[in-house]
C-alpha atoms as a PDB file:
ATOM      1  CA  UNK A   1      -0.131  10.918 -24.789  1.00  0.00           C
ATOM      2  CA  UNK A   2      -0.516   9.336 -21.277  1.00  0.00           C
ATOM      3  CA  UNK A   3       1.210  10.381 -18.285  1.00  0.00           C
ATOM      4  CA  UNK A   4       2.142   7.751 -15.881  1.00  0.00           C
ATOM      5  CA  UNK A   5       2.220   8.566 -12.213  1.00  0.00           C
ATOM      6  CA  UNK A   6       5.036   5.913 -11.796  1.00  0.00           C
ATOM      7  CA  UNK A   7       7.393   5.348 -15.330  1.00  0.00           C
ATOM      8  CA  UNK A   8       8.307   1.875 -16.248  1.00  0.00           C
ATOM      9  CA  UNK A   9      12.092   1.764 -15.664  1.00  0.00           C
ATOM     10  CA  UNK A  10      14.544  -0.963 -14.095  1.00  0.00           C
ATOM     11  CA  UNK A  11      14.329  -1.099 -10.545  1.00  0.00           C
ATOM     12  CA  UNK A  12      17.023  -2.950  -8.342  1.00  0.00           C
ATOM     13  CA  UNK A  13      16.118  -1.653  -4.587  1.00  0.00           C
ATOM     14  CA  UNK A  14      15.578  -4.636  -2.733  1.00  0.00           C
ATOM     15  CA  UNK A  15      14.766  -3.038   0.959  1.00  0.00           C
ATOM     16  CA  UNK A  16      11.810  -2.563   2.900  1.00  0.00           C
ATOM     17  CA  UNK A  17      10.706   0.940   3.573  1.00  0.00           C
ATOM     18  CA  UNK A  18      12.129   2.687   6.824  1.00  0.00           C
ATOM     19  CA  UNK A  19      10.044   4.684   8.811  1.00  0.00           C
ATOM     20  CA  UNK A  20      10.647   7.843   7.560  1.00  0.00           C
ATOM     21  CA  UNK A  21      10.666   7.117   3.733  1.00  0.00           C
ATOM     22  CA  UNK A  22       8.023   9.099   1.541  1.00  0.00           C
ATOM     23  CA  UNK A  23       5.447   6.827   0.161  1.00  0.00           C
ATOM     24  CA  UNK A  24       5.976   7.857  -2.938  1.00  0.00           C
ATOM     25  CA  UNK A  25       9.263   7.359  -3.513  1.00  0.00           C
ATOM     26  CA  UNK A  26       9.400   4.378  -1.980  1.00  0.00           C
ATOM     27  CA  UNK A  27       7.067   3.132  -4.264  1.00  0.00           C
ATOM     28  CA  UNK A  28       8.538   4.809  -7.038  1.00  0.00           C
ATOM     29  CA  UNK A  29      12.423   2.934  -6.012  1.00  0.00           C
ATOM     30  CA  UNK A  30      11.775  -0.314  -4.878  1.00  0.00           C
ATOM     31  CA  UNK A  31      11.937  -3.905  -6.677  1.00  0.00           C
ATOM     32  CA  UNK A  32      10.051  -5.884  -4.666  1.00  0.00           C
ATOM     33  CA  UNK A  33       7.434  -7.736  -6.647  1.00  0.00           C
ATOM     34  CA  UNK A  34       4.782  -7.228  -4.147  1.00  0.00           C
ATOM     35  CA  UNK A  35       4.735  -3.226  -4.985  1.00  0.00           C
ATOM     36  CA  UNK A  36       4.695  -3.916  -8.464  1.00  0.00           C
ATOM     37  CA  UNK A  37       1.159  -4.109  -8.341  1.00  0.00           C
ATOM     38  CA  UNK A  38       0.699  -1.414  -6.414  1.00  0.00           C
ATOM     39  CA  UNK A  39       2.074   0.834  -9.130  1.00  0.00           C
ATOM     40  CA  UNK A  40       0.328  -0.861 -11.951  1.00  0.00           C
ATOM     41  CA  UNK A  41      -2.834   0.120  -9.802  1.00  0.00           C
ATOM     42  CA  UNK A  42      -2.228   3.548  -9.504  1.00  0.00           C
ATOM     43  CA  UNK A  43      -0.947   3.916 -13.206  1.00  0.00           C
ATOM     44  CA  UNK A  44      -4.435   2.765 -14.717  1.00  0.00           C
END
């Protein structure tokens, strides 16, 4: 069984991160396709 750090669900959250936004969670909610990578990444 493998536990992924970040689970492969639909995400819709279009917006940039604001300043005070956890990393992780941002990273965890967001759709943009340039963060997509980021979570493949850390799932490995």
């Amino acid at each position: 069984m493998v536990n992924w750090i970040f689970d492969d669900k639909i995400r819709t959250d279009m917006s940039f991160a604001q300043h005070l936004d956890d990393t992780y969670d941002f990273y965890d909610r967001t759709a943009l396709p340039e963060f997509a990578s980021i979570r493949e990444t850390i799932n490995l």
